[in-house]
Protein backbone atom coordinates (compact mmCIF):
# COMPACT_ATOMS: atom_id res chain seq x y z
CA UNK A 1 -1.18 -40.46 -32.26
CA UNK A 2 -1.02 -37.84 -29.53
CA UNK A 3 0.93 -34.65 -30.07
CA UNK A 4 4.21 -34.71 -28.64
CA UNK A 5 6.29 -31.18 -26.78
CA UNK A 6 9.58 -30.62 -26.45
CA UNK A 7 10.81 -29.98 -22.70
CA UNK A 8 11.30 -26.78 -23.59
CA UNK A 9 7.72 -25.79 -23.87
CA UNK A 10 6.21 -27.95 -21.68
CA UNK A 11 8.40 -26.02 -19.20
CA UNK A 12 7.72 -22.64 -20.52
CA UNK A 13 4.00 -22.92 -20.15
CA UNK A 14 3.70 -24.62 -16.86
CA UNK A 15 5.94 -21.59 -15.54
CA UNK A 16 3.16 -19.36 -16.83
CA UNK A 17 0.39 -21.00 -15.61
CA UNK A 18 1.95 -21.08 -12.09
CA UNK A 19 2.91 -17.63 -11.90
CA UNK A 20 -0.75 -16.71 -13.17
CA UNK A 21 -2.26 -18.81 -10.80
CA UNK A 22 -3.27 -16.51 -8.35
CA UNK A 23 -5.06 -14.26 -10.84
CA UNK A 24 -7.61 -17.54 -11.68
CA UNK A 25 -7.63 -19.33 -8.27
CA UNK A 26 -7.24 -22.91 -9.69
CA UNK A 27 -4.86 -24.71 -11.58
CA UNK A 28 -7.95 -26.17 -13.87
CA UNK A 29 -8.82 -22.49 -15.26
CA UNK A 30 -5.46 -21.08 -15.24
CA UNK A 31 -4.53 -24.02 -17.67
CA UNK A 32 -7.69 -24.00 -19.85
CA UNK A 33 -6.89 -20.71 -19.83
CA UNK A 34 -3.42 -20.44 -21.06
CA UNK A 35 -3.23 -23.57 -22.74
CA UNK A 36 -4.67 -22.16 -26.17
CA UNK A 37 -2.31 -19.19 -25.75
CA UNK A 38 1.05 -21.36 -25.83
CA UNK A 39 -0.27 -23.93 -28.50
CA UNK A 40 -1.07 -26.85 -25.89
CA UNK A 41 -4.55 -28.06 -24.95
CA UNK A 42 -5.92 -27.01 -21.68
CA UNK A 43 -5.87 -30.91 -20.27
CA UNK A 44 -2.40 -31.48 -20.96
CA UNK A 45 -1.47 -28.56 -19.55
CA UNK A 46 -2.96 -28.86 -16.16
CA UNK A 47 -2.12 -32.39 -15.83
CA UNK A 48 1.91 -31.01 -16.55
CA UNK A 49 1.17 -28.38 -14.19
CA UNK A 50 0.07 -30.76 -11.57
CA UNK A 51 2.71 -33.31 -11.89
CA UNK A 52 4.96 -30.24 -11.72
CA UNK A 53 3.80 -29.39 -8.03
CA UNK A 54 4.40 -33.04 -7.07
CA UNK A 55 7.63 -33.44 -7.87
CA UNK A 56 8.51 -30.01 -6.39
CA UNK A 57 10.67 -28.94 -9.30
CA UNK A 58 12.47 -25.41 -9.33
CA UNK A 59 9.42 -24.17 -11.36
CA UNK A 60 6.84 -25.19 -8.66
CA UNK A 61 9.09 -23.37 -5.99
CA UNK A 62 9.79 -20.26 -7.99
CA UNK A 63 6.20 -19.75 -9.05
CA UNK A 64 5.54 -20.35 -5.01
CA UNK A 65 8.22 -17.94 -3.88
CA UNK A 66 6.37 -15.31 -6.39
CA UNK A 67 3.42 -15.51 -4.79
CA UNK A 68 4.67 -15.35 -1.37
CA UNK A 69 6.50 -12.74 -2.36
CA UNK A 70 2.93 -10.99 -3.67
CA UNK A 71 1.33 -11.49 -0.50
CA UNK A 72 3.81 -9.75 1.05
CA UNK A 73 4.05 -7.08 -1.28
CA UNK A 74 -0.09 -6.71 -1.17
CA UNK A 75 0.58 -7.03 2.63
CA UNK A 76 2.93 -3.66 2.81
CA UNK A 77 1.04 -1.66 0.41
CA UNK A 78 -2.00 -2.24 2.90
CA UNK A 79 0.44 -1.09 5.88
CA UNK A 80 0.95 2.07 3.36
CA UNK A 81 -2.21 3.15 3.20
CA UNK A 82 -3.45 2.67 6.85
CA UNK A 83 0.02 5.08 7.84
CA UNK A 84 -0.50 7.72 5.16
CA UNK A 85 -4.59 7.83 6.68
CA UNK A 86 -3.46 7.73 10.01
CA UNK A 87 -0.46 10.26 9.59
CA UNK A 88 -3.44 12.59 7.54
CA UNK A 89 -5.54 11.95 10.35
CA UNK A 90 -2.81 13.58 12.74
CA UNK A 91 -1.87 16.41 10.57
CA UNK A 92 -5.43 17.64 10.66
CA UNK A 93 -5.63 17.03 14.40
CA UNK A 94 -2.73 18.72 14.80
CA UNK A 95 -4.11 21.87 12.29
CA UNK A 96 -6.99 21.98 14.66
CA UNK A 97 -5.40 21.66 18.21
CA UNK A 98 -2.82 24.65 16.93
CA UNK A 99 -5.77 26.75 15.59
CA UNK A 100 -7.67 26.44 19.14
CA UNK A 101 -4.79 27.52 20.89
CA UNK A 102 -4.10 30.81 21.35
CA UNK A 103 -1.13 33.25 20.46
CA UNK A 104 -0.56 34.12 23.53
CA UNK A 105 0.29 30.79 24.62
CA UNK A 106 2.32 29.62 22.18
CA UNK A 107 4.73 33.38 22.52
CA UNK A 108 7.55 32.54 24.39
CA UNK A 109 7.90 35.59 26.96
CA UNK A 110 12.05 35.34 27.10
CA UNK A 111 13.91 38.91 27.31
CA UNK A 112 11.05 40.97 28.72
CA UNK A 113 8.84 40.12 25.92
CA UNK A 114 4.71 40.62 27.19
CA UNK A 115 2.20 39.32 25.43
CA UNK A 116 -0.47 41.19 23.92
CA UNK A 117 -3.05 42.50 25.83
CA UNK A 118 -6.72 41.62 25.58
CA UNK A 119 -8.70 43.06 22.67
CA UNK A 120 -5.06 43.23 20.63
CA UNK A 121 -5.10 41.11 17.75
CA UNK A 122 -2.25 38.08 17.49
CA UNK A 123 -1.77 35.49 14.47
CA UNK A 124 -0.84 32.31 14.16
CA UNK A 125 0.79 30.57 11.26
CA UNK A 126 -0.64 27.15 10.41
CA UNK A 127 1.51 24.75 8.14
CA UNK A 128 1.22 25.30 4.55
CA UNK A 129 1.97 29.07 5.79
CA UNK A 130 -1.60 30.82 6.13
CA UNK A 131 -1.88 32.88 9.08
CA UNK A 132 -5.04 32.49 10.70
CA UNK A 133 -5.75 35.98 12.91
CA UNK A 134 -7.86 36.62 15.93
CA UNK A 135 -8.28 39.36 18.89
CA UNK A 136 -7.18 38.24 22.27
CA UNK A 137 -10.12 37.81 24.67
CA UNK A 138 -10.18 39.25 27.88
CA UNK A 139 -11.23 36.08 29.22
CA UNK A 140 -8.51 33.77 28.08
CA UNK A 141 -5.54 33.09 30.24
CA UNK A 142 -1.94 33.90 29.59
């Protein structure tokens, strides 16, 4: 005489199995998989499961909306990562570019302000607040 489950169960462990699904890639081993955890055999499960997706019930949709919803999430944490890489990728750009410029160029000459002369030594202050110092070459221009 088979083994009969109430709806409540039968419910309860398709749900799992569905949301699960995208960590086994098949409804077969997600229910043969599961099936011994909630007390139901693995063939009865996935045969639930499947008649489940058929009829489109509010399970079938919510454990679809979940994993839509994990793509997406997957999706934006990839889009994450390339920005932080790229934005690392300009701040050291940007660390280099400021270091090969001189001081002189970067002084503002407002108010009668010179800058220094050759062989004078000038600083700059790259972010994170380390001054890097150098002399003035004759040959640069101001």
């Amino acid at each position: 005489m088979p083994k009969q489950y109430s709806p409540r169960v039968r419910e309860r462990a398709v749900k799992m199995v569905l949301s699960h699904l995208d960590e086994y890639g098949s409804v077969y081993k997600a229910a043969f998989a599961i099936g011994p955890k909630v007390g139901v055999q693995g063939e009865s499960l996935r045969r639930w499961v499947v008649a489940d997706l058929a009829k489109d019930t509010p399970a079938g949709v919510e454990a679809e909306a979940q994993r839509a919803e994990s793509k997406r999430v997957k999706e934006l944490e990839r889009k994450v990562k390339e920005l932080e890489e790229a934005n690392d990728i300009l701040l050291q750009a940007s660390i280099f570019f400021a270091g090969e410029l001189c001081a002189v160029r970067r002084r503002v000459v407002v108010g009668g302000v010179r800058p220094p002369a050759p062989g004078s030594r000038s600083c700059l202050v790259k972010p994170g607040g380390s001054p890097t110092c150098g002399v003035v070459r004759r040959d640069q221009r101001v």
